[in-house]
PDB file of N, CA and C in Angstrom:
ATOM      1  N   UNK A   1    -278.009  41.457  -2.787  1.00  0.00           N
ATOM      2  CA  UNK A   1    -277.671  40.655  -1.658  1.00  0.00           C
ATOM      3  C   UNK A   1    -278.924  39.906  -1.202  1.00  0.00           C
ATOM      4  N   UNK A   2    -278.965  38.939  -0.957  1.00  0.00           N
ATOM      5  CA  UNK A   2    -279.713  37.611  -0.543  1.00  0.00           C
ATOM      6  C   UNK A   2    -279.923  37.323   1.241  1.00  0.00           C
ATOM      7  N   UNK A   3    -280.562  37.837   1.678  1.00  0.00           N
ATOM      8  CA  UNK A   3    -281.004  38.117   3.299  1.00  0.00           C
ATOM      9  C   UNK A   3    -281.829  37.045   3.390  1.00  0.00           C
ATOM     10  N   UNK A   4    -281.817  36.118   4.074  1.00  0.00           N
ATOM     11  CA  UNK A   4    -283.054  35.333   4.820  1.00  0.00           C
ATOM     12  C   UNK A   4    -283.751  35.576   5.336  1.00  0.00           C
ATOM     13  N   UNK A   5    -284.964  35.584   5.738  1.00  0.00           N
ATOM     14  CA  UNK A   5    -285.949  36.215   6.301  1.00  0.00           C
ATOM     15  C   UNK A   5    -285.624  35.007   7.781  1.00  0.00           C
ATOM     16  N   UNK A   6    -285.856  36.035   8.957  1.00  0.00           N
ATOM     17  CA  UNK A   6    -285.938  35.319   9.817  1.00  0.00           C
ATOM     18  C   UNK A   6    -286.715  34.737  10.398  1.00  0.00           C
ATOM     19  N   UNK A   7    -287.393  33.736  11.023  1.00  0.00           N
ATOM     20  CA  UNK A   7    -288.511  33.753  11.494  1.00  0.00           C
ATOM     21  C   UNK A   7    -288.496  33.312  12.760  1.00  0.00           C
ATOM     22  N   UNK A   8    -289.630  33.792  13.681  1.00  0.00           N
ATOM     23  CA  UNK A   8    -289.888  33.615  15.172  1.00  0.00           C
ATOM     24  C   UNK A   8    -291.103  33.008  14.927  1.00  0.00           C
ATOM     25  N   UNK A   9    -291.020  31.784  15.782  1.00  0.00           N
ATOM     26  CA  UNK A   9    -292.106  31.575  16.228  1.00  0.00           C
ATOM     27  C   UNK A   9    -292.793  32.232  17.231  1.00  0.00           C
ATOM     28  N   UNK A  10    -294.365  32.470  17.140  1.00  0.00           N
ATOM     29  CA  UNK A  10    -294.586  32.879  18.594  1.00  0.00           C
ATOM     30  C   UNK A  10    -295.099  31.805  19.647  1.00  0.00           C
ATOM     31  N   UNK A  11    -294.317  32.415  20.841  1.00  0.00           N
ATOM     32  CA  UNK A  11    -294.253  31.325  21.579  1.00  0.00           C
ATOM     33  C   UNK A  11    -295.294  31.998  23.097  1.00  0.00           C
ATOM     34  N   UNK A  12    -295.813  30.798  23.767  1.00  0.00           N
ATOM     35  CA  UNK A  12    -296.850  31.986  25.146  1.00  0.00           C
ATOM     36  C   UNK A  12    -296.112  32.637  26.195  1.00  0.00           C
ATOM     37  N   UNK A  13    -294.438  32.720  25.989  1.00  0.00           N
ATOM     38  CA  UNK A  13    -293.985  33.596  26.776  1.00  0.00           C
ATOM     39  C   UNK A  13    -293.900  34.484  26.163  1.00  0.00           C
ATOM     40  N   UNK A  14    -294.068  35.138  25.020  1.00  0.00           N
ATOM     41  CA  UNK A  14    -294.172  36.413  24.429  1.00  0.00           C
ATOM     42  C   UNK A  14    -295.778  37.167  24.591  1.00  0.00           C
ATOM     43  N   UNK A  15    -296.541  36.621  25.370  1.00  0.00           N
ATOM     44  CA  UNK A  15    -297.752  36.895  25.597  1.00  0.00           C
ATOM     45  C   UNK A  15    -298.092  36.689  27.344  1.00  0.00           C
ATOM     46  N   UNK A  16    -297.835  35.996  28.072  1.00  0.00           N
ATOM     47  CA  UNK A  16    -298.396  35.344  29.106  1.00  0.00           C
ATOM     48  C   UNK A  16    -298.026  36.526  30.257  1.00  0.00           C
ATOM     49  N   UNK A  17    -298.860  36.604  31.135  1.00  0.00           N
ATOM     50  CA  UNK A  17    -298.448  37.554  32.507  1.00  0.00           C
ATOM     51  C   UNK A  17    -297.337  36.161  33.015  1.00  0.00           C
ATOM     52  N   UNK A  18    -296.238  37.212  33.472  1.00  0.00           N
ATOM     53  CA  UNK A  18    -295.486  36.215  33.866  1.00  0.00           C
ATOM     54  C   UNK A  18    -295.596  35.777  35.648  1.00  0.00           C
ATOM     55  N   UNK A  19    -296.510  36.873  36.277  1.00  0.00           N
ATOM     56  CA  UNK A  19    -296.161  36.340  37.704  1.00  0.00           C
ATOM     57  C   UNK A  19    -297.666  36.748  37.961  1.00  0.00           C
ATOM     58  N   UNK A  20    -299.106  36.189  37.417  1.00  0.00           N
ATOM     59  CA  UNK A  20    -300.170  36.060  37.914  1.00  0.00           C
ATOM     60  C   UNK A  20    -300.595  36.551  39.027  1.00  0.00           C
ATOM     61  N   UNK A  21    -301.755  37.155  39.464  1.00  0.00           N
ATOM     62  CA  UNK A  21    -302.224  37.630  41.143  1.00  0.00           C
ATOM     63  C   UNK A  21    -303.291  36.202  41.286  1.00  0.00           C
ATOM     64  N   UNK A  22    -302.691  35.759  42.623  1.00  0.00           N
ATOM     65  CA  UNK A  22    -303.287  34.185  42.829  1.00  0.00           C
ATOM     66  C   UNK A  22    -303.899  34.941  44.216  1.00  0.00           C
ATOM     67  N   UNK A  23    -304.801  33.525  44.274  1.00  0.00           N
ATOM     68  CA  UNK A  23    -305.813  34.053  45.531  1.00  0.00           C
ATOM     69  C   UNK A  23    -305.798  32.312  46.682  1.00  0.00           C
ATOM     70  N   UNK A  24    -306.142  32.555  47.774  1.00  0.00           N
ATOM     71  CA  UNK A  24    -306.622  30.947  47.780  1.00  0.00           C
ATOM     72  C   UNK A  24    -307.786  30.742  47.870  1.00  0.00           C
ATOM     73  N   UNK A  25    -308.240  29.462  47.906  1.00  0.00           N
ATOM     74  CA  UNK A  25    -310.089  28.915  47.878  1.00  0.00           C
ATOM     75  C   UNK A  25    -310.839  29.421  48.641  1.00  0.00           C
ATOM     76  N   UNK A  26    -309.698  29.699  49.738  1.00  0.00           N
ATOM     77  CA  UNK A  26    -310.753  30.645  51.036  1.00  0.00           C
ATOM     78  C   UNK A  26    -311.180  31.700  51.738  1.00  0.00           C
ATOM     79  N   UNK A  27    -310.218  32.542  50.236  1.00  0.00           N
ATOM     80  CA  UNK A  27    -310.948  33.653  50.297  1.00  0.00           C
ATOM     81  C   UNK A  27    -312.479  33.919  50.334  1.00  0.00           C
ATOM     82  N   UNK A  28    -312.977  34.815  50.808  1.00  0.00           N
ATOM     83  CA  UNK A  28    -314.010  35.332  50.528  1.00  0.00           C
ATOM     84  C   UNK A  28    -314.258  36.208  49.013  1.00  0.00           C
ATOM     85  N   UNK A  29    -315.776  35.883  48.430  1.00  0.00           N
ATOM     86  CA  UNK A  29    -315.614  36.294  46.919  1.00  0.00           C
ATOM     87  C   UNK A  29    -315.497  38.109  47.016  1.00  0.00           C
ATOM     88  N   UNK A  30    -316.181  38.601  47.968  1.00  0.00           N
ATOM     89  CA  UNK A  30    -316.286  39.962  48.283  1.00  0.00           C
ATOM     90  C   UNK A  30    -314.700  40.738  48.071  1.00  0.00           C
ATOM     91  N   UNK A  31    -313.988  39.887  48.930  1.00  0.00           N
ATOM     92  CA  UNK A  31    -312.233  39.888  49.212  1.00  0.00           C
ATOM     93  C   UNK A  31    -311.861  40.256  47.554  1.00  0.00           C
ATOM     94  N   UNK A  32    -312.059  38.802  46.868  1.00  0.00           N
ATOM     95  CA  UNK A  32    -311.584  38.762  45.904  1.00  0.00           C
ATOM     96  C   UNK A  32    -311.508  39.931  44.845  1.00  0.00           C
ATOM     97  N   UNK A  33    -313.278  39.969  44.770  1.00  0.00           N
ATOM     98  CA  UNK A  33    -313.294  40.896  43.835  1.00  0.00           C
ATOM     99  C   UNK A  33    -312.949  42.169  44.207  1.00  0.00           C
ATOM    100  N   UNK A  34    -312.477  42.787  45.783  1.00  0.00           N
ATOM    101  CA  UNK A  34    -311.996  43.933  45.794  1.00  0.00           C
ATOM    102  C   UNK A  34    -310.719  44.312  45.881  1.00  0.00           C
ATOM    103  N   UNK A  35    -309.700  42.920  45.494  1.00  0.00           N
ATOM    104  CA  UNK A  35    -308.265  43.273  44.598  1.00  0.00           C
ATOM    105  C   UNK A  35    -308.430  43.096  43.269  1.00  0.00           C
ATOM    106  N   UNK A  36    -309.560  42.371  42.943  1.00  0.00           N
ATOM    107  CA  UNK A  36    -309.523  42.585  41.072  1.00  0.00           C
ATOM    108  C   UNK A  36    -309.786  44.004  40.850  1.00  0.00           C
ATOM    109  N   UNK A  37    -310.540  44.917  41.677  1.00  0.00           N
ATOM    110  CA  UNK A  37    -310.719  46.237  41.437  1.00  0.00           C
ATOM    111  C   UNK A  37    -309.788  46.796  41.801  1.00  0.00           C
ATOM    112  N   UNK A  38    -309.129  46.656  42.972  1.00  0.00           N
ATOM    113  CA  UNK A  38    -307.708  47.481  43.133  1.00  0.00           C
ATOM    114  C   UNK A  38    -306.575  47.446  42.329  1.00  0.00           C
ATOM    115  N   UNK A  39    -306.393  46.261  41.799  1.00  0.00           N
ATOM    116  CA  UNK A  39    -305.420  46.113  40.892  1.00  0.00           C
ATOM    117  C   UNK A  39    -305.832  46.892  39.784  1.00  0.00           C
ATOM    118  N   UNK A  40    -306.994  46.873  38.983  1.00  0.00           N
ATOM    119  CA  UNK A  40    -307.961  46.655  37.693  1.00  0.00           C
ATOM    120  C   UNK A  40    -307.489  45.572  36.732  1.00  0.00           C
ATOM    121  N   UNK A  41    -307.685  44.365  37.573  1.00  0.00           N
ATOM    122  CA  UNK A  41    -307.604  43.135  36.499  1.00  0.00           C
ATOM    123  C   UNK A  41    -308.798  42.170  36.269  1.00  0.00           C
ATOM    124  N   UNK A  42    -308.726  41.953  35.469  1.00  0.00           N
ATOM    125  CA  UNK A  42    -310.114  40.969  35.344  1.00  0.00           C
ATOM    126  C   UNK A  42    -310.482  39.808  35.961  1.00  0.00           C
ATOM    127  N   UNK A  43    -309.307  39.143  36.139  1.00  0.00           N
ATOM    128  CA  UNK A  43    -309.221  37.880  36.821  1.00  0.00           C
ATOM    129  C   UNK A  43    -308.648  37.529  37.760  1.00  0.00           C
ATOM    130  N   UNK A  44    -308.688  36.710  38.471  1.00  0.00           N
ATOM    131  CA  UNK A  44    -307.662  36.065  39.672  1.00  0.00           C
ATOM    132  C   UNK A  44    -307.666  34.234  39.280  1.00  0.00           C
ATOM    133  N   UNK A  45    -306.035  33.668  39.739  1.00  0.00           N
ATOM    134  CA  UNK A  45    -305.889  32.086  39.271  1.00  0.00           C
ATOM    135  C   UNK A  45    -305.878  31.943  41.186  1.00  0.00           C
ATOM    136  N   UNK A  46    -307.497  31.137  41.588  1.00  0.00           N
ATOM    137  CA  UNK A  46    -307.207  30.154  42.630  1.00  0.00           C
ATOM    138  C   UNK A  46    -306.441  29.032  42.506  1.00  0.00           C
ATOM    139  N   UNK A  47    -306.171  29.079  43.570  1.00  0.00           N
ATOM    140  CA  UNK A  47    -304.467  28.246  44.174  1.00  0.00           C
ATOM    141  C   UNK A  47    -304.544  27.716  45.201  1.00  0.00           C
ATOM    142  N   UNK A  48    -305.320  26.452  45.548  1.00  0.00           N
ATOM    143  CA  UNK A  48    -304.665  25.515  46.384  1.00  0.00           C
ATOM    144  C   UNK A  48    -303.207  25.039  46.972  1.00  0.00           C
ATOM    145  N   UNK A  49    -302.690  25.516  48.435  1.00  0.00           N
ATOM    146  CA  UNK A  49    -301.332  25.187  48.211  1.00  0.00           C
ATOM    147  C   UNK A  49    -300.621  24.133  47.985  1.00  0.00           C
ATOM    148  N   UNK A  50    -300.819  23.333  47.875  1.00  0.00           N
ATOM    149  CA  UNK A  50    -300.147  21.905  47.552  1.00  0.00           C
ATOM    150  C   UNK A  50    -301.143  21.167  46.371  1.00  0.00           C
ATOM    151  N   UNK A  51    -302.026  21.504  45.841  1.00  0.00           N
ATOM    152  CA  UNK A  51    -302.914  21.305  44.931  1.00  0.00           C
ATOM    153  C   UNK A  51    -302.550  22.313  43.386  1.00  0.00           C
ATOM    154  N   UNK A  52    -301.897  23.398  43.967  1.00  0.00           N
ATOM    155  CA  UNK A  52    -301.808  24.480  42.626  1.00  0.00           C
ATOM    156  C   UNK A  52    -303.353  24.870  42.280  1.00  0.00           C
ATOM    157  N   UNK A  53    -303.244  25.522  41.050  1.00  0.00           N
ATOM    158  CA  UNK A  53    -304.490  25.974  40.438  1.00  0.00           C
ATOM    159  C   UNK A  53    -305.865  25.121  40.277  1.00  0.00           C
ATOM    160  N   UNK A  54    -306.617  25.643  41.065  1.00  0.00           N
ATOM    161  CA  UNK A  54    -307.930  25.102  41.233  1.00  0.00           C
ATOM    162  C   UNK A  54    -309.182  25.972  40.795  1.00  0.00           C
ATOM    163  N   UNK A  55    -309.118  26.791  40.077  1.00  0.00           N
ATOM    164  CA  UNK A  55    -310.167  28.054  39.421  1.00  0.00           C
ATOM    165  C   UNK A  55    -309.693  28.672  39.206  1.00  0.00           C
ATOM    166  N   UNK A  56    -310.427  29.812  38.160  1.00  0.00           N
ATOM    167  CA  UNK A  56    -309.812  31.201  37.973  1.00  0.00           C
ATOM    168  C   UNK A  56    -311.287  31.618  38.223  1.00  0.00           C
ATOM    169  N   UNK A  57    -311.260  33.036  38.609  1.00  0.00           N
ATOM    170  CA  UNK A  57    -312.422  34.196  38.754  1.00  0.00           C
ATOM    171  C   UNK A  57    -312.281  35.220  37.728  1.00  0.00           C
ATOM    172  N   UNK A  58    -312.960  35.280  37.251  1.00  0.00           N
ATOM    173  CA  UNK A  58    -312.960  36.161  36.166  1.00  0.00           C
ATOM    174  C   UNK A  58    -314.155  37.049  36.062  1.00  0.00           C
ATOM    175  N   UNK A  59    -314.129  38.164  35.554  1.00  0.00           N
ATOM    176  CA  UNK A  59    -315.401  39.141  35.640  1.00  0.00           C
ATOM    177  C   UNK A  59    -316.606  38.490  34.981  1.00  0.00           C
ATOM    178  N   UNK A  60    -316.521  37.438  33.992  1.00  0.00           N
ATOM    179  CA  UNK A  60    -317.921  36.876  33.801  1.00  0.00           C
ATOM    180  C   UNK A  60    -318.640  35.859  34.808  1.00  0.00           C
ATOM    181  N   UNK A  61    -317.610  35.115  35.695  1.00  0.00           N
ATOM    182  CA  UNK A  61    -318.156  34.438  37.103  1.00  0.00           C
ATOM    183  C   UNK A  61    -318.974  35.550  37.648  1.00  0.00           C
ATOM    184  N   UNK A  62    -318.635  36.570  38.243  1.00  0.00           N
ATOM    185  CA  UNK A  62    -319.003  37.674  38.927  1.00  0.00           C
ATOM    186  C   UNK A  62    -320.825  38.209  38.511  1.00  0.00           C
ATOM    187  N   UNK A  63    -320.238  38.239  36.827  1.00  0.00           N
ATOM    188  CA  UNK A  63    -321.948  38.505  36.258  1.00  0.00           C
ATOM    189  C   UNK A  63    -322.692  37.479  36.420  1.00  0.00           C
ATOM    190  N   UNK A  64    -322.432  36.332  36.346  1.00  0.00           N
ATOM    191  CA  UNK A  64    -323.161  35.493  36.449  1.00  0.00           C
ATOM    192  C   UNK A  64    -323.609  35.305  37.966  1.00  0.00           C
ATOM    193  N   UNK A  65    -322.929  35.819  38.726  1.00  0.00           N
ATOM    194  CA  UNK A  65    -323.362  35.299  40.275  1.00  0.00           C
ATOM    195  C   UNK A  65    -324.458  36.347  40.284  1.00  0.00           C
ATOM    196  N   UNK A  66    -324.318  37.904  39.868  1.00  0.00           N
ATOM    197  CA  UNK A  66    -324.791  38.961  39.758  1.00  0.00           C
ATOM    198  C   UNK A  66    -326.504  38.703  39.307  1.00  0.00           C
ATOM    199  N   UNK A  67    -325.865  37.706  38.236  1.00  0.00           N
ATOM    200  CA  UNK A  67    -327.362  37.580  37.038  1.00  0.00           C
ATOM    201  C   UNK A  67    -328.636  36.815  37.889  1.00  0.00           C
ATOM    202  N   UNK A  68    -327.803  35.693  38.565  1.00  0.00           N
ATOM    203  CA  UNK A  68    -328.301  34.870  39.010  1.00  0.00           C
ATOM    204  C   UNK A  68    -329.211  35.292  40.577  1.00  0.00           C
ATOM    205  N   UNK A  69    -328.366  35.531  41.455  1.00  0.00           N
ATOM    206  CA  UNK A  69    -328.615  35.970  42.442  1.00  0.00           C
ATOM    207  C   UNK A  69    -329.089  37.427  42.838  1.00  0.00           C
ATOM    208  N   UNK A  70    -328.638  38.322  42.155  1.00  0.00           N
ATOM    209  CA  UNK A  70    -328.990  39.539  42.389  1.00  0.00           C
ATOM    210  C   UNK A  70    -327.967  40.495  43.424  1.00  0.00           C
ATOM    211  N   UNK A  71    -327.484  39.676  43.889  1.00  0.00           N
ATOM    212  CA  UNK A  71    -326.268  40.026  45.040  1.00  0.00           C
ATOM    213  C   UNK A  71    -324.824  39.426  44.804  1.00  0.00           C
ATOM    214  N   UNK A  72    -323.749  39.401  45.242  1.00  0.00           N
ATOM    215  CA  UNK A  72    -322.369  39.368  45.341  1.00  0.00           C
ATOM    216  C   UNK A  72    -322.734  38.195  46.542  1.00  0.00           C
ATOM    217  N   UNK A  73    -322.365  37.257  46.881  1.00  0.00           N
ATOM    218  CA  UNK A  73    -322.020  36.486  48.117  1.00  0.00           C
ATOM    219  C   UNK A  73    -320.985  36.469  48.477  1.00  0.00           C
ATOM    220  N   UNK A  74    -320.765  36.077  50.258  1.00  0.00           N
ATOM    221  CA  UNK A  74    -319.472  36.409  51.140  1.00  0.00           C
ATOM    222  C   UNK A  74    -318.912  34.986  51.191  1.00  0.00           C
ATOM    223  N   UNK A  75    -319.482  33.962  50.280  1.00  0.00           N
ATOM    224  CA  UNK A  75    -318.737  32.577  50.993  1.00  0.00           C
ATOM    225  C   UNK A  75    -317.411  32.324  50.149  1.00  0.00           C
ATOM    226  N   UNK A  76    -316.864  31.716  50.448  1.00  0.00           N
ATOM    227  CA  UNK A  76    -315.549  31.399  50.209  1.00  0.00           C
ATOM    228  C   UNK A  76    -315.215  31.096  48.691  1.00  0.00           C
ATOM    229  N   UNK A  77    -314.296  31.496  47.795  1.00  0.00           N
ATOM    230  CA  UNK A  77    -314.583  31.111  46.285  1.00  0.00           C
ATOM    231  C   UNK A  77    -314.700  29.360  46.390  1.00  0.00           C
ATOM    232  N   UNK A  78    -313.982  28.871  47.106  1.00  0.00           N
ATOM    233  CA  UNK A  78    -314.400  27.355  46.561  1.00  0.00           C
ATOM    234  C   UNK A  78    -315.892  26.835  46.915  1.00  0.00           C
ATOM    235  N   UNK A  79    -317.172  27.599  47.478  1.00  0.00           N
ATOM    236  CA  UNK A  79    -318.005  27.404  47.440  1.00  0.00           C
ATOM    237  C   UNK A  79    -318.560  28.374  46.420  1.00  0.00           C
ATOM    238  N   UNK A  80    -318.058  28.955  45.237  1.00  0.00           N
ATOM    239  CA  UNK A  80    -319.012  29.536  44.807  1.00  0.00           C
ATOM    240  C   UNK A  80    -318.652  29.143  43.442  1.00  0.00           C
ATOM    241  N   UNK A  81    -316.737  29.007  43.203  1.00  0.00           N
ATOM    242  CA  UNK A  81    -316.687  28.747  41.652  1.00  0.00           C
ATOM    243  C   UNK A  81    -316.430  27.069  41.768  1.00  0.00           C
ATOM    244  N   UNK A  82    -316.948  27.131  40.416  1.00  0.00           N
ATOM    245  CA  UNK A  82    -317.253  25.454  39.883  1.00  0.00           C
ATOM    246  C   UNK A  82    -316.074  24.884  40.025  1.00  0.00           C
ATOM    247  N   UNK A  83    -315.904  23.588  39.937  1.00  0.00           N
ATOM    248  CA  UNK A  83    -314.116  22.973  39.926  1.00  0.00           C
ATOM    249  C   UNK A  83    -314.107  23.004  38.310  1.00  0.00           C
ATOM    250  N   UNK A  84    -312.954  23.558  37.940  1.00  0.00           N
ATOM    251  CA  UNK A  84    -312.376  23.393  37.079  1.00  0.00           C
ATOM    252  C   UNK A  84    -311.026  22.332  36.736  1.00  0.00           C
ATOM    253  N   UNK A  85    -310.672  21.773  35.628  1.00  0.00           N
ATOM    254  CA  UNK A  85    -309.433  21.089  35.677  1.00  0.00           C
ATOM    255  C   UNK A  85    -308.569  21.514  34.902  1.00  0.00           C
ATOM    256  N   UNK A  86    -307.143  21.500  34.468  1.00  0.00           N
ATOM    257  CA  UNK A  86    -306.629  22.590  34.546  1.00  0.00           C
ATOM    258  C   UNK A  86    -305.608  21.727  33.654  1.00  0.00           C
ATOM    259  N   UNK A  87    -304.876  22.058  32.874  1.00  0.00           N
ATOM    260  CA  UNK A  87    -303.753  21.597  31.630  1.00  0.00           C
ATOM    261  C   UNK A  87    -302.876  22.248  31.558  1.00  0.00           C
ATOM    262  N   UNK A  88    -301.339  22.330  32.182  1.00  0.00           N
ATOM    263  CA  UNK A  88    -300.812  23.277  32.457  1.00  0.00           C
ATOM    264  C   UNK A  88    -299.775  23.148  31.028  1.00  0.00           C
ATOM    265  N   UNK A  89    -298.712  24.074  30.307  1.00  0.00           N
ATOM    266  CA  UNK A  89    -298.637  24.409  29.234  1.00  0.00           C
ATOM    267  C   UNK A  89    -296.834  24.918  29.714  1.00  0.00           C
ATOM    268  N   UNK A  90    -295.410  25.166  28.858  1.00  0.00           N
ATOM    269  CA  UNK A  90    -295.175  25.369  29.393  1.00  0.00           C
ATOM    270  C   UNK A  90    -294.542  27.042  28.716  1.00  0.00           C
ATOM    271  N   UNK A  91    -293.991  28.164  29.211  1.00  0.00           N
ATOM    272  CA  UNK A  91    -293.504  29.500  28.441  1.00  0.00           C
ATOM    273  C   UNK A  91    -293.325  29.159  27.207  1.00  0.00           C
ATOM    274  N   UNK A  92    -292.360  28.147  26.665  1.00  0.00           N
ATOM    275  CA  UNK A  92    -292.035  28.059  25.509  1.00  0.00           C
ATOM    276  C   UNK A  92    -292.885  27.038  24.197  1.00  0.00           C
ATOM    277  N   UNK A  93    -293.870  26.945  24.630  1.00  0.00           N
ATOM    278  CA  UNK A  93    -295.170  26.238  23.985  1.00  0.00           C
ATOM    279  C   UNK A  93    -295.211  26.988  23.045  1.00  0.00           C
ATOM    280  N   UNK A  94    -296.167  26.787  21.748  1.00  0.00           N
ATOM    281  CA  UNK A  94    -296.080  27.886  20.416  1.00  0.00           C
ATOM    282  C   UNK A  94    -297.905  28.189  21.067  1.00  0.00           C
ATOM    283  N   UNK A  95    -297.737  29.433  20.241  1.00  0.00           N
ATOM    284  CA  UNK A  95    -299.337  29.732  20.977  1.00  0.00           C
ATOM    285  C   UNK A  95    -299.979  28.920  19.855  1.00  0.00           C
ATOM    286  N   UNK A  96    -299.965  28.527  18.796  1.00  0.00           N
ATOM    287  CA  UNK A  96    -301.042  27.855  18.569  1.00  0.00           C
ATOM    288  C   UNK A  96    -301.132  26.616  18.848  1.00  0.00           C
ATOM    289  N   UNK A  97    -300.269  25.746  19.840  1.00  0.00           N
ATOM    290  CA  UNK A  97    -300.684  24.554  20.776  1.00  0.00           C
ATOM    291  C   UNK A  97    -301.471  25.068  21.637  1.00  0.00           C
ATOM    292  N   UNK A  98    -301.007  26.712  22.429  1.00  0.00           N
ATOM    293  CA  UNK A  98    -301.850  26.583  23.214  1.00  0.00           C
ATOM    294  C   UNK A  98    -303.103  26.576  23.277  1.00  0.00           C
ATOM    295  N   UNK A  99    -303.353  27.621  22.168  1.00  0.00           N
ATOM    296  CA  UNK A  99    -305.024  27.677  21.609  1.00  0.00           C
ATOM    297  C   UNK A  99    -305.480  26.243  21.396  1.00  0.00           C
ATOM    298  N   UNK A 100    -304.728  25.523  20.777  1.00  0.00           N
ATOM    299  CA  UNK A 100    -305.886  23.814  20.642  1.00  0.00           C
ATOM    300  C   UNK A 100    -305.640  23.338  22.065  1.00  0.00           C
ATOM    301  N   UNK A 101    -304.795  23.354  22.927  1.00  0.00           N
ATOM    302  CA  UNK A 101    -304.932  22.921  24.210  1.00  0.00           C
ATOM    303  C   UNK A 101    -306.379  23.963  24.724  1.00  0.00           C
ATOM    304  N   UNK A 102    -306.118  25.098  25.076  1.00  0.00           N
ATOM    305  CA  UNK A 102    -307.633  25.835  25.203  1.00  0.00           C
ATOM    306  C   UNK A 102    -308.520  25.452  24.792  1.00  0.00           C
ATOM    307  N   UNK A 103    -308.992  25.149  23.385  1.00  0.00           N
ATOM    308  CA  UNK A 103    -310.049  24.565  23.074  1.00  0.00           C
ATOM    309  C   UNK A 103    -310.448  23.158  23.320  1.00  0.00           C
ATOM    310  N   UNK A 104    -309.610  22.485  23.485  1.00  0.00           N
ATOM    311  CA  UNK A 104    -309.663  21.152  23.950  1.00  0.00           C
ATOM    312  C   UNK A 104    -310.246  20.872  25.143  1.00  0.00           C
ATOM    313  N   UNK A 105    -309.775  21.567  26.133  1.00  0.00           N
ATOM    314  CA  UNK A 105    -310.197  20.950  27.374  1.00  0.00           C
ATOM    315  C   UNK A 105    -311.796  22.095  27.631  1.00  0.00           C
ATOM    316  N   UNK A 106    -312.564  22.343  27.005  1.00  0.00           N
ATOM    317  CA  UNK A 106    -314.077  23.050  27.282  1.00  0.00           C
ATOM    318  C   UNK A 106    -314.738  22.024  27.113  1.00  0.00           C
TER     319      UNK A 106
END
């Protein structure tokens, strides 16, 4: 008997957190990083409300503020992380668009 092999693409809803922990710009970074520890996640997606995603924080921002400064600062993430711009993608994208979209926009 003669079976077809099926195939799936993979797509970034078979991978993606589907409901993100968002923060806004004005938080404080102190704030921030003490729901990335409560949760234990690595990152947080800042969120402007009528702007959407305006940064992410991620534990290497953190080292680097660490590296740099020697201390954690209390000011607000939009004074501390860089602006980023942002390419939004959508669940059913194949992940390897998304990866050349990722690499694309660095």
């Amino acid at each position: 008997m003669n079976h077809e092999a099926q195939t799936h693409e993979l797509i970034v809803q078979d991978y993606m957190t589907s409901n993100p922990i968002t923060v806004p710009p004005d938080i404080s970074t102190t704030a921030a990083i003490t729901i990335m520890a409560g949760k234990g996640i690595g990152n947080l997606v800042v969120v402007e409300e009528l702007a959407g995603p305006v940064g992410i924080l991620t534990e290497r921002e953190i080292i680097q503020c660490l590296s740099l400064n020697k201390q954690i600062s209390n000011l607000p993430l939009k004074d501390v992380l860089p602006y980023q711009s942002f390419k939004t993608i959508t669940p059913d994208t194949a992940i390897f668009d998304a990866a050349n979209t990722m690499i694309s926009i660095r």
